[in-house]
N, C-alpha and C. Protein backbone atom coordinates (compact mmCIF):
# COMPACT_ATOMS: atom_id res chain seq x y z
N UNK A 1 -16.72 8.87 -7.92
CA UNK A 1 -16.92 7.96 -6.82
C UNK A 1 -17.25 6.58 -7.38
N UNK A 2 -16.33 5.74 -6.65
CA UNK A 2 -17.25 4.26 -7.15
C UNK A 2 -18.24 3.46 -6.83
N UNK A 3 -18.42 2.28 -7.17
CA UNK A 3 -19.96 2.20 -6.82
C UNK A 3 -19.98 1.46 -5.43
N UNK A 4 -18.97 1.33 -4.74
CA UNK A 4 -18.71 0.73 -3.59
C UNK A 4 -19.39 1.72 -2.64
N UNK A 5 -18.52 2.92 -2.98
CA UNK A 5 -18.63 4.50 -2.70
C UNK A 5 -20.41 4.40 -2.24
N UNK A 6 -20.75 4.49 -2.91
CA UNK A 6 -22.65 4.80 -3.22
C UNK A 6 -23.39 3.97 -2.45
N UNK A 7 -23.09 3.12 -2.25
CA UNK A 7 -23.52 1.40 -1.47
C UNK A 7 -23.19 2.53 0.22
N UNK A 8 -22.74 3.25 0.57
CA UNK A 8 -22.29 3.39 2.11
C UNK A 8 -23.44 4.33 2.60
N UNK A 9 -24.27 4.38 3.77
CA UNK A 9 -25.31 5.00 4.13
C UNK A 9 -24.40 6.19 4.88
N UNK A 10 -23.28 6.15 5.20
CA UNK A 10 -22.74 7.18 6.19
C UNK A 10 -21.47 7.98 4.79
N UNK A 11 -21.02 9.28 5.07
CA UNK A 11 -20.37 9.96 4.29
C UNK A 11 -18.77 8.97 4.50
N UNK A 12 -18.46 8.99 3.28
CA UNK A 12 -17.10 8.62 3.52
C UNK A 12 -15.94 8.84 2.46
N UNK A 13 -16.27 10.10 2.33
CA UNK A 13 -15.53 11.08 1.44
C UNK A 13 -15.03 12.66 1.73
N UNK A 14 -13.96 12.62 1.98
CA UNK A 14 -13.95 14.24 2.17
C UNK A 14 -12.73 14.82 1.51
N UNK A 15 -12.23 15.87 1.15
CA UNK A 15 -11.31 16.23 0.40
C UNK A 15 -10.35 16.68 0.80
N UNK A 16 -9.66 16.91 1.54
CA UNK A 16 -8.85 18.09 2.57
C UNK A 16 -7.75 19.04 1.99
N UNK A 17 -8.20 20.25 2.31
CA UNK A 17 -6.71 21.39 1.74
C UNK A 17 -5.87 21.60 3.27
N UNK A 18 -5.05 22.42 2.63
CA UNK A 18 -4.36 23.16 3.62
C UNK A 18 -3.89 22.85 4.46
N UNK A 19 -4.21 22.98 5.91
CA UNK A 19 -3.87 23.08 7.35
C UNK A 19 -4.31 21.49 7.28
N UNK A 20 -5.28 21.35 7.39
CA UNK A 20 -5.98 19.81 7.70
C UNK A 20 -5.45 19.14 6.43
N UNK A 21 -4.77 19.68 5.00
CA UNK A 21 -4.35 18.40 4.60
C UNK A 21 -2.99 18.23 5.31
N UNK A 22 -2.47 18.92 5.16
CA UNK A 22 -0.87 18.73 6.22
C UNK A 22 -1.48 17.94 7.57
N UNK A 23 -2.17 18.10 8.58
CA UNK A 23 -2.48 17.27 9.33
C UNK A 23 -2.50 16.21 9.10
N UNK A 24 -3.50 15.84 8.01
CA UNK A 24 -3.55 14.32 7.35
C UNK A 24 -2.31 13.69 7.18
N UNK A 25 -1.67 14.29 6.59
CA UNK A 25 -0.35 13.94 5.72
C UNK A 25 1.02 13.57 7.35
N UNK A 26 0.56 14.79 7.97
CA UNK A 26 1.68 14.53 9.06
C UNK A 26 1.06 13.13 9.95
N UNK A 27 -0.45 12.78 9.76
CA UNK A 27 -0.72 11.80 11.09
C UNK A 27 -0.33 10.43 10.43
N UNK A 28 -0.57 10.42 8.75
CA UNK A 28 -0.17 8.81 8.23
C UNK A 28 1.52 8.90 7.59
N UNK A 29 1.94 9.90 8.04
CA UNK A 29 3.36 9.73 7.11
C UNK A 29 4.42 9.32 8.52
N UNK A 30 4.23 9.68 9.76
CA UNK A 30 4.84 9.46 11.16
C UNK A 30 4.92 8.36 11.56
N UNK A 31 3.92 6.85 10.95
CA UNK A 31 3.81 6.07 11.23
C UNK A 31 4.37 4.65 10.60
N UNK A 32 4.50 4.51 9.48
CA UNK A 32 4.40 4.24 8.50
C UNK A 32 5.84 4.54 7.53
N UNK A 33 6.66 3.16 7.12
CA UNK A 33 7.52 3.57 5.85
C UNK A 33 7.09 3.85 4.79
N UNK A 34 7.76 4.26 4.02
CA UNK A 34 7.38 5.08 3.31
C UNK A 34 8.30 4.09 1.56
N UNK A 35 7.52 4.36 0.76
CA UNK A 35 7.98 3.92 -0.25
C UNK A 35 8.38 4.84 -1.50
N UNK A 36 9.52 5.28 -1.59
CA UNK A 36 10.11 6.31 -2.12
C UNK A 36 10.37 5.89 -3.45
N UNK A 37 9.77 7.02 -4.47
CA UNK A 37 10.05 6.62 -5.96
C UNK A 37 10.41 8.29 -6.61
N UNK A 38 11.49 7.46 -7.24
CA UNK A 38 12.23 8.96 -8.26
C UNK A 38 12.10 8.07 -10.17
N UNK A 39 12.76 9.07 -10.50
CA UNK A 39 12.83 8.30 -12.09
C UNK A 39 11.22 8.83 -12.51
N UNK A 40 10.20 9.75 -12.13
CA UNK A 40 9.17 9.31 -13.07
C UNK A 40 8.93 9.69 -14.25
N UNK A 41 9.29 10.20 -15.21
CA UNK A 41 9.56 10.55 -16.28
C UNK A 41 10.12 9.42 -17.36
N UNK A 42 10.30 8.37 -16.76
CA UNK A 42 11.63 7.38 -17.42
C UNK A 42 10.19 6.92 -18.00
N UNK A 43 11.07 5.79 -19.14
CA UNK A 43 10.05 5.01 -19.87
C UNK A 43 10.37 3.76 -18.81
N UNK A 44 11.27 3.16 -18.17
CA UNK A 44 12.56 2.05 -17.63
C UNK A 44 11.22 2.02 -16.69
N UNK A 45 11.79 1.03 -15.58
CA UNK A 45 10.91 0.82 -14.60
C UNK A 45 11.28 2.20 -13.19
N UNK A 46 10.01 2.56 -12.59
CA UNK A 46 10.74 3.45 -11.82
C UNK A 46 11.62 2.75 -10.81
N UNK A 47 11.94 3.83 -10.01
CA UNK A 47 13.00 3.26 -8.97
C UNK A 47 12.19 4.17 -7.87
N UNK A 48 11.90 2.85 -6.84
CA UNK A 48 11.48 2.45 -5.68
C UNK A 48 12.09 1.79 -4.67
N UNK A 49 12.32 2.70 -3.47
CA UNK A 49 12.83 2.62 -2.30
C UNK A 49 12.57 2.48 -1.14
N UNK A 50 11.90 1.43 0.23
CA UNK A 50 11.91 2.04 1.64
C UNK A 50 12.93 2.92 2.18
N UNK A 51 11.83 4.04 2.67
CA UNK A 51 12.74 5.23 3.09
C UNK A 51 11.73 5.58 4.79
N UNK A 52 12.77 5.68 5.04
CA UNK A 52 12.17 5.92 6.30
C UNK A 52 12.16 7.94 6.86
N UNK A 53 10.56 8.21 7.06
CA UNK A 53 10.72 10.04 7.63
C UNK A 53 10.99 10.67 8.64
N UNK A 54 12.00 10.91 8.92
CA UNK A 54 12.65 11.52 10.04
C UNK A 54 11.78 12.15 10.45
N UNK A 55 11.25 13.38 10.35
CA UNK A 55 9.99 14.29 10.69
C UNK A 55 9.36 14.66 9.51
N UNK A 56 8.03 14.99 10.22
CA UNK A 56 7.24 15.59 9.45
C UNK A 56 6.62 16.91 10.15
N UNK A 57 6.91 17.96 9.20
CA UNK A 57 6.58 19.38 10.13
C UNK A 57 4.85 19.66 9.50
N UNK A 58 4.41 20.29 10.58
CA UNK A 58 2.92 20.51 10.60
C UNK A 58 2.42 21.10 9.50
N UNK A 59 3.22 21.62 8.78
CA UNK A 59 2.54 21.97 6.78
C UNK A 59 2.51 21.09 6.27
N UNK A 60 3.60 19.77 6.61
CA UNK A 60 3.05 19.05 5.66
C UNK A 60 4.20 18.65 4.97
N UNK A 61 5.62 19.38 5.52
CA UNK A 61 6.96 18.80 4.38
C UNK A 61 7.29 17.50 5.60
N UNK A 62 7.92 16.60 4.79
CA UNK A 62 8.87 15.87 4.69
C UNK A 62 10.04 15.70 5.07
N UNK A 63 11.15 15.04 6.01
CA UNK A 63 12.60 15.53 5.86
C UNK A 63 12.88 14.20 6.10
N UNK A 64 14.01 13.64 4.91
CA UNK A 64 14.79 12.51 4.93
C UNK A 64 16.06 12.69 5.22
N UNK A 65 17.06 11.69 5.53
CA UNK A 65 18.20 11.52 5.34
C UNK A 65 18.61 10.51 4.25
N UNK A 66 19.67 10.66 3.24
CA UNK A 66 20.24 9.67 2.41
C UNK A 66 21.69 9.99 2.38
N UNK A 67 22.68 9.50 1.55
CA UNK A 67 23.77 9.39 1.14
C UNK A 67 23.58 9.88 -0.23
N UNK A 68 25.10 10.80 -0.14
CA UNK A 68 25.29 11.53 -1.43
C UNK A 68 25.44 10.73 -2.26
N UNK A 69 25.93 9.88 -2.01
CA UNK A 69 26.72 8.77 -3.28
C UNK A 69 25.87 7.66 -3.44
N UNK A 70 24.79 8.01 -3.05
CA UNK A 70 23.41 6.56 -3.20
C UNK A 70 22.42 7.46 -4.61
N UNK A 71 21.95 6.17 -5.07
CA UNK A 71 21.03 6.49 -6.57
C UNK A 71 19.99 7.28 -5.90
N UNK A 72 19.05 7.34 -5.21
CA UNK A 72 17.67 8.44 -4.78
C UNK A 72 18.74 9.79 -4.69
N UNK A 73 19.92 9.81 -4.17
CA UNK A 73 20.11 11.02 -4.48
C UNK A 73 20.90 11.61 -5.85
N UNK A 74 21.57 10.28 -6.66
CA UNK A 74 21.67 11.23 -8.15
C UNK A 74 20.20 11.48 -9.22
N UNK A 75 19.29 10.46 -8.52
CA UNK A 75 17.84 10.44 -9.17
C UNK A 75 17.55 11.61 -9.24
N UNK A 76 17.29 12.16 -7.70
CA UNK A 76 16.53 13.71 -7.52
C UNK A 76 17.51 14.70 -7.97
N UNK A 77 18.92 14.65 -7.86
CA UNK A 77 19.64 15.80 -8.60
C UNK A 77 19.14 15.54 -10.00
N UNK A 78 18.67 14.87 -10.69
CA UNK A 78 18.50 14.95 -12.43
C UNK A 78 16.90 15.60 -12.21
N UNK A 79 16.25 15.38 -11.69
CA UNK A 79 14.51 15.35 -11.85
C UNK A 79 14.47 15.46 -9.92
N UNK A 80 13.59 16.49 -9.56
CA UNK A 80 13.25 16.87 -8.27
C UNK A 80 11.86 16.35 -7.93
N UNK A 81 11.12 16.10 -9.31
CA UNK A 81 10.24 15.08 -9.26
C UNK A 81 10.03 13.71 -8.14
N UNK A 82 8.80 13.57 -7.39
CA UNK A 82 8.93 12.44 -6.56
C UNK A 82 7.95 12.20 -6.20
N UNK A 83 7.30 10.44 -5.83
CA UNK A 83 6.39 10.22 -5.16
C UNK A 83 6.30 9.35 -4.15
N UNK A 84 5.76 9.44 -3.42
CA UNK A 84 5.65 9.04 -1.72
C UNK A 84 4.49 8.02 -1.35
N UNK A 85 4.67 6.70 -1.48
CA UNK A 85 3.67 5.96 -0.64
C UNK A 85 3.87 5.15 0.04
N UNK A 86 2.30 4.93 1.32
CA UNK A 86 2.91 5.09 2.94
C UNK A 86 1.32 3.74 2.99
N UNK A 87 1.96 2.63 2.98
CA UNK A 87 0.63 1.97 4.17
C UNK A 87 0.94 1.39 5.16
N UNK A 88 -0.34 1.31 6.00
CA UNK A 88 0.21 1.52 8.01
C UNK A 88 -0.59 0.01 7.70
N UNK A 89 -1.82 -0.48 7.12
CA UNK A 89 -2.60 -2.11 7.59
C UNK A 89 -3.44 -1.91 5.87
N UNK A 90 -3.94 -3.40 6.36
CA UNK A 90 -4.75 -3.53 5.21
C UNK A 90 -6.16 -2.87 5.32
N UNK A 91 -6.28 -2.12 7.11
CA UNK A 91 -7.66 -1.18 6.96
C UNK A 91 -7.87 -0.10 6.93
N UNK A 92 -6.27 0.17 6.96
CA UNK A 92 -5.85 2.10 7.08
C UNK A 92 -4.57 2.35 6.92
N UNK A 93 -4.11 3.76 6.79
CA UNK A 93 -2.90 4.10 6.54
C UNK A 93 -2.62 4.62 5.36
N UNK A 94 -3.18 4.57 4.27
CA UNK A 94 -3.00 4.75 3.02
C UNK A 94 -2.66 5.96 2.63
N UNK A 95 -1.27 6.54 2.32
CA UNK A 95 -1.03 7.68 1.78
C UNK A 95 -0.32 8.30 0.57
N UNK A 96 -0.62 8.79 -0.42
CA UNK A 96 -0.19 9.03 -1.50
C UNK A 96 0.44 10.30 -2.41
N UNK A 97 1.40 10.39 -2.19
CA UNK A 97 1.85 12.09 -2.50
C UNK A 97 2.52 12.42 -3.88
N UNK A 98 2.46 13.17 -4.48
CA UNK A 98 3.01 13.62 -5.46
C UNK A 98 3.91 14.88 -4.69
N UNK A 99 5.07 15.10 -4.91
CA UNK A 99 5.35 16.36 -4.74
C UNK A 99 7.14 16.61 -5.23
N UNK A 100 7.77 17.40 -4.63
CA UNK A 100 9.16 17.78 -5.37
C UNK A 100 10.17 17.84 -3.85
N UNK A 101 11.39 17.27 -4.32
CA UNK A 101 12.44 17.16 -3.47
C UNK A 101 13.34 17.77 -3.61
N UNK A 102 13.83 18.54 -2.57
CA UNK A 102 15.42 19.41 -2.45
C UNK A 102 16.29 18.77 -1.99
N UNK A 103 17.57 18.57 -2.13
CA UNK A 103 18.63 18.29 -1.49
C UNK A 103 19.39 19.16 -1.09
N UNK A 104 20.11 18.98 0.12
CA UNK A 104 21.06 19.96 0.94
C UNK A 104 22.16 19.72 1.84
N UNK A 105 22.91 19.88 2.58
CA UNK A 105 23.89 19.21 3.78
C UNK A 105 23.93 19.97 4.69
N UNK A 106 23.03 20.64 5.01
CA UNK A 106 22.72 21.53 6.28
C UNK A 106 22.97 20.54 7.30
N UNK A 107 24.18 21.32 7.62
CA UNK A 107 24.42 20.66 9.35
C UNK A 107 23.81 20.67 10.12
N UNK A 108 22.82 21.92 10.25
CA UNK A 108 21.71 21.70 11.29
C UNK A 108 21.19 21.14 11.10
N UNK A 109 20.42 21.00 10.11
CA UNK A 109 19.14 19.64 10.24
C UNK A 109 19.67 18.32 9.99
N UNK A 110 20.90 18.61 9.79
CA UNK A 110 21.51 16.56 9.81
C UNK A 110 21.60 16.08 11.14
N UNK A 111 22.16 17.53 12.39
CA UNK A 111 21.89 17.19 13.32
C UNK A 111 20.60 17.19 14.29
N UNK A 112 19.31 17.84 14.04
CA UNK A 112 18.09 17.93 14.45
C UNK A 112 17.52 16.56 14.01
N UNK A 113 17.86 16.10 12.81
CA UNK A 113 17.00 14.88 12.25
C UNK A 113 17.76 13.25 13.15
N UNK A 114 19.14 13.50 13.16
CA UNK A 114 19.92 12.55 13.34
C UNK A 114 19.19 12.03 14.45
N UNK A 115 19.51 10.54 14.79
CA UNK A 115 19.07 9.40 15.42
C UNK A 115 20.21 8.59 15.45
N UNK A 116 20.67 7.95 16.71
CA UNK A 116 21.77 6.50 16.91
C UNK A 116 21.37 5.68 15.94
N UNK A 117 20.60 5.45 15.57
CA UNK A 117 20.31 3.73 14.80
C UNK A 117 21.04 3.98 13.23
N UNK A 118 20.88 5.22 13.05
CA UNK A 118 21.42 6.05 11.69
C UNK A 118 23.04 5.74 11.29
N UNK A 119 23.85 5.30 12.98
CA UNK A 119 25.17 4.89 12.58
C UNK A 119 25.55 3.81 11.78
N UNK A 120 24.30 3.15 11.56
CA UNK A 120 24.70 1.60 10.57
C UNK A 120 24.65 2.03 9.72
N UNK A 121 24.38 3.56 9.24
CA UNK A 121 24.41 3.46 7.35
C UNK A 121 25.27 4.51 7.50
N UNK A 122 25.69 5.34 8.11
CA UNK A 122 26.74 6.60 8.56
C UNK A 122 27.27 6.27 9.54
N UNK A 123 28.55 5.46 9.12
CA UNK A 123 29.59 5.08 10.22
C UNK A 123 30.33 6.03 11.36
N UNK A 124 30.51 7.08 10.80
CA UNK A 124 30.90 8.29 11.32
C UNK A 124 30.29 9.48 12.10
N UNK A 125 28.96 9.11 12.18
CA UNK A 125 27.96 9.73 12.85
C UNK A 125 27.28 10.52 12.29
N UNK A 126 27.27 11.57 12.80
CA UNK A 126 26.42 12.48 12.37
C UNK A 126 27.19 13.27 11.72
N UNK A 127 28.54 13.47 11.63
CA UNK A 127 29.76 14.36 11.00
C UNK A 127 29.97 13.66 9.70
N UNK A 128 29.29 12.25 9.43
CA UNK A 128 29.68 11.67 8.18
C UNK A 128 29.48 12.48 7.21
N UNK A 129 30.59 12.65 5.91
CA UNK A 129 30.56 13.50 4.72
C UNK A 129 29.68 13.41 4.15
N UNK A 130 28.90 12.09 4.11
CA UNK A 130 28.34 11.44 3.09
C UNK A 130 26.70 11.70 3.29
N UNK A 131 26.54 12.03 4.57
CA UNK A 131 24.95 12.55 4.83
C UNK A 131 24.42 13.73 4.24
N UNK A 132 22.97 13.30 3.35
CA UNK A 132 22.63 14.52 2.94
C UNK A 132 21.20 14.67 3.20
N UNK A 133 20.28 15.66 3.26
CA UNK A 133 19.14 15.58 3.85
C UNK A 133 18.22 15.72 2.63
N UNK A 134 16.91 15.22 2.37
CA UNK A 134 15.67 15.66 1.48
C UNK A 134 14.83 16.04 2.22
N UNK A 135 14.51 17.03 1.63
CA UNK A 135 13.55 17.91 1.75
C UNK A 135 12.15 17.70 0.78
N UNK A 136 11.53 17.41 1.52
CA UNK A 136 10.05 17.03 0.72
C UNK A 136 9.26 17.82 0.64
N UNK A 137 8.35 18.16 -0.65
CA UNK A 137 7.30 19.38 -0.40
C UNK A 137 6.10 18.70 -1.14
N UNK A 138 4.94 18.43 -0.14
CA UNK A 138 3.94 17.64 -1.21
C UNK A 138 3.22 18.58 -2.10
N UNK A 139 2.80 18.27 -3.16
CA UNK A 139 2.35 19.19 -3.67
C UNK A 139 0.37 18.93 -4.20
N UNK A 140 0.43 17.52 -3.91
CA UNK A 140 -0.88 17.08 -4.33
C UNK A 140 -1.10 15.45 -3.28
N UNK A 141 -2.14 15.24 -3.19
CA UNK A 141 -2.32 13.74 -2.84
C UNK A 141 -3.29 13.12 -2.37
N UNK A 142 -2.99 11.39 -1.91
CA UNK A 142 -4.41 11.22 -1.76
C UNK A 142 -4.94 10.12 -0.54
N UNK A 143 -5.83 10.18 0.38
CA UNK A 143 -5.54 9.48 1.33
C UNK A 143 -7.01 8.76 1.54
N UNK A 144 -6.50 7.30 1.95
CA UNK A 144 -7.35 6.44 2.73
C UNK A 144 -6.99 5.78 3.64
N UNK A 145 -8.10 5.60 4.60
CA UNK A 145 -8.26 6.25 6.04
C UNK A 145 -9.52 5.43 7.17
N UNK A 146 -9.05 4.93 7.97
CA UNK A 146 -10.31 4.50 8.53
C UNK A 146 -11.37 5.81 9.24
N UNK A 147 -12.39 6.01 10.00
CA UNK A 147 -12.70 6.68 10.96
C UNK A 147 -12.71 6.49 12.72
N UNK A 148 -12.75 4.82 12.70
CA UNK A 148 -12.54 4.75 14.19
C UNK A 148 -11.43 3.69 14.92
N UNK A 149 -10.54 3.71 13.99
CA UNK A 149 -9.67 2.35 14.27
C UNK A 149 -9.75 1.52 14.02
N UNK A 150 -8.68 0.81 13.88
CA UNK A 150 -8.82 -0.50 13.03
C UNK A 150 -9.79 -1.30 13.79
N UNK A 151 -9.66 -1.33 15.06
CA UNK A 151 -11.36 -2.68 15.52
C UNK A 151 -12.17 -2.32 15.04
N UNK A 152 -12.61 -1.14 15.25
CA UNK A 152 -14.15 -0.79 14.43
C UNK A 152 -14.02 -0.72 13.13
N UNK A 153 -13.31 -1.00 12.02
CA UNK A 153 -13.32 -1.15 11.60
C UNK A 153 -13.65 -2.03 10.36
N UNK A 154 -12.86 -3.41 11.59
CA UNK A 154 -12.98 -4.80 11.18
C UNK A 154 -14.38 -5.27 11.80
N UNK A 155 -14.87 -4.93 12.90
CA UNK A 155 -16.05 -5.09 13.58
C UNK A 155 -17.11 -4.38 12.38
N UNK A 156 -17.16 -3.99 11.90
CA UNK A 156 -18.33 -3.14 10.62
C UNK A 156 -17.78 -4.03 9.48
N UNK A 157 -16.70 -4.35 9.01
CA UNK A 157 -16.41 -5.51 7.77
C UNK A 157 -17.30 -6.40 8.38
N UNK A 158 -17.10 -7.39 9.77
CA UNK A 158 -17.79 -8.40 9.55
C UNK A 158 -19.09 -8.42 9.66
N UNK A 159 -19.68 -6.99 10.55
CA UNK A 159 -21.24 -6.97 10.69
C UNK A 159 -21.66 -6.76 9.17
N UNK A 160 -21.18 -6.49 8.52
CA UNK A 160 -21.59 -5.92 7.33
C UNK A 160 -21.67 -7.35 6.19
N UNK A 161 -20.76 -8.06 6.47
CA UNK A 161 -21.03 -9.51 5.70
C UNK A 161 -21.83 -10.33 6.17
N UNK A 162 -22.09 -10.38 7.73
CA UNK A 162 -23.37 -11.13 8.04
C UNK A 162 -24.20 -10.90 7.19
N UNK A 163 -24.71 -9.42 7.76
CA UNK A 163 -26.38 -9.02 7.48
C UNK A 163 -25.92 -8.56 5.94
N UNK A 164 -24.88 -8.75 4.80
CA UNK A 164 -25.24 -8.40 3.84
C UNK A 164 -25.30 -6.57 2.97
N UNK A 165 -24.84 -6.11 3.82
CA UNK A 165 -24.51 -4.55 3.40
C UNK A 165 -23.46 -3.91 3.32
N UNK A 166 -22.92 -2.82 3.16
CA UNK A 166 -21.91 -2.37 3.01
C UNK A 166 -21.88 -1.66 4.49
N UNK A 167 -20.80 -2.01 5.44
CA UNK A 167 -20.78 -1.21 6.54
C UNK A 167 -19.64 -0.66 6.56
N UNK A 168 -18.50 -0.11 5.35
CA UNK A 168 -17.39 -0.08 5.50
C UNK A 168 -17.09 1.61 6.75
N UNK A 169 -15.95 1.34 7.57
CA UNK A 169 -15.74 2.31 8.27
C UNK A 169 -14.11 2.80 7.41
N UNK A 170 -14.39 3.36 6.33
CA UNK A 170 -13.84 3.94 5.69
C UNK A 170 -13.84 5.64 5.15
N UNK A 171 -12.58 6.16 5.42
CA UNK A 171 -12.81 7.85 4.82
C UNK A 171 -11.53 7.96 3.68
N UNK A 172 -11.68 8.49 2.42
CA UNK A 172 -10.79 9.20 1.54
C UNK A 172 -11.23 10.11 1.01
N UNK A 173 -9.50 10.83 0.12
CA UNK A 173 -10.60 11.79 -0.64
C UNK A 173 -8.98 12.23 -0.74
N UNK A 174 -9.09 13.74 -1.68
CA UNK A 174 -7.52 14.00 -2.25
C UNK A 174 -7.37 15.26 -1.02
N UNK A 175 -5.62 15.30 -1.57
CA UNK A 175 -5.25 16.66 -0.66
C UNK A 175 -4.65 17.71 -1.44
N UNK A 176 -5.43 18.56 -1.28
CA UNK A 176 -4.89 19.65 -2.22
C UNK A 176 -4.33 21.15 -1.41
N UNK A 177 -3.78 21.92 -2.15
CA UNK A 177 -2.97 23.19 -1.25
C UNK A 177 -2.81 22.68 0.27
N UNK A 178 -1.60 21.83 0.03
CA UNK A 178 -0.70 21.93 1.22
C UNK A 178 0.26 22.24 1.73
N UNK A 179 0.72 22.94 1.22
CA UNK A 179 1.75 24.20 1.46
C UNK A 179 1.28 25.16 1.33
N UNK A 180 0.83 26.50 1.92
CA UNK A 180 0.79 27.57 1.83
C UNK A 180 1.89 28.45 1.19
């Protein structure tokens, strides 16, 4: 913990597994683009992407759409390796995932995921050849978080610089076993 951490009279640390980390994960990943990185293994610079999440199912996976013939998807065919980060403001939103990506062309879920706005990058619709879906599975991560919304939030920043204390209305902490 840091020493910011220690300065706070109210708890603002918690760790979450399981069920409630998938919760976590599904309430800041729904909101929020997402900044998609493959390559991590490389010495090179990684490669970082806005990617936007079609859904997020209540364990806690992930489901994208990309193009076969786009780099995130020859990235993840070499290395399934991937990481995921998501901020919603500068007082919350913060989400951080480590986990591993599948690729597939399941027609069903190209059509369950599919959306109209999707025709500007798949001219052809939803039948386009070229659509392929990721499959995300987090496997570790880490989140910061307000507790009462961003006003109260910012309302405790500034009471807290008046009078001189730490009033942050802040919660983090890691997510571990989120997939069952």
């Amino acid at each position: 913990m840091n020493s910011i951490n220690q300065q706070q009279e109210e708890n603002n640390h918690e760790d979450l597994r399981g069920t409630d980390a998938a919760k976590k994960i599904k309430e800041l990943s729904n909101k929020n683009t997402c900044h998609f990185i493959t390559k991590l293994q490389e010495t090179s610079p990684l490669h970082v992407r806005p990617m936007s999440v079609q859904v997020t199912d209540d364990d806690g996976t992930l489901w994208f759409l990309c193009a076969n013939d786009s780099h995130i998807y020859s990235d993840i065919k070499a290395d399934s390796r991937v990481h995921l980060l998501f901020q919603g403001s500068s007082y919350s939103d913060f989400l951080s995932l480590g986990a591993t990506a599948k690729l597939t062309a399941d027609k069903a879920k190209i059509k369950e995921l599919w959306e109209p706005t999707l025709k500007t990058w798949f001219t052809e619709g939803q039948d386009d050849p070229r659509i392929a879906v990721i499959e995300v599975t987090p496997l570790e991560g880490y989140y910061w978080d307000n507790k009462h919304g961003n006003a109260v939030a910012f309302l405790k920043t500034v009471a807290g610089a008046i009078v001189g204390k730490t009033m942050d209305d802040s919660i983090e902490g890691k997510l571990n076993s989120i997939t069952n």
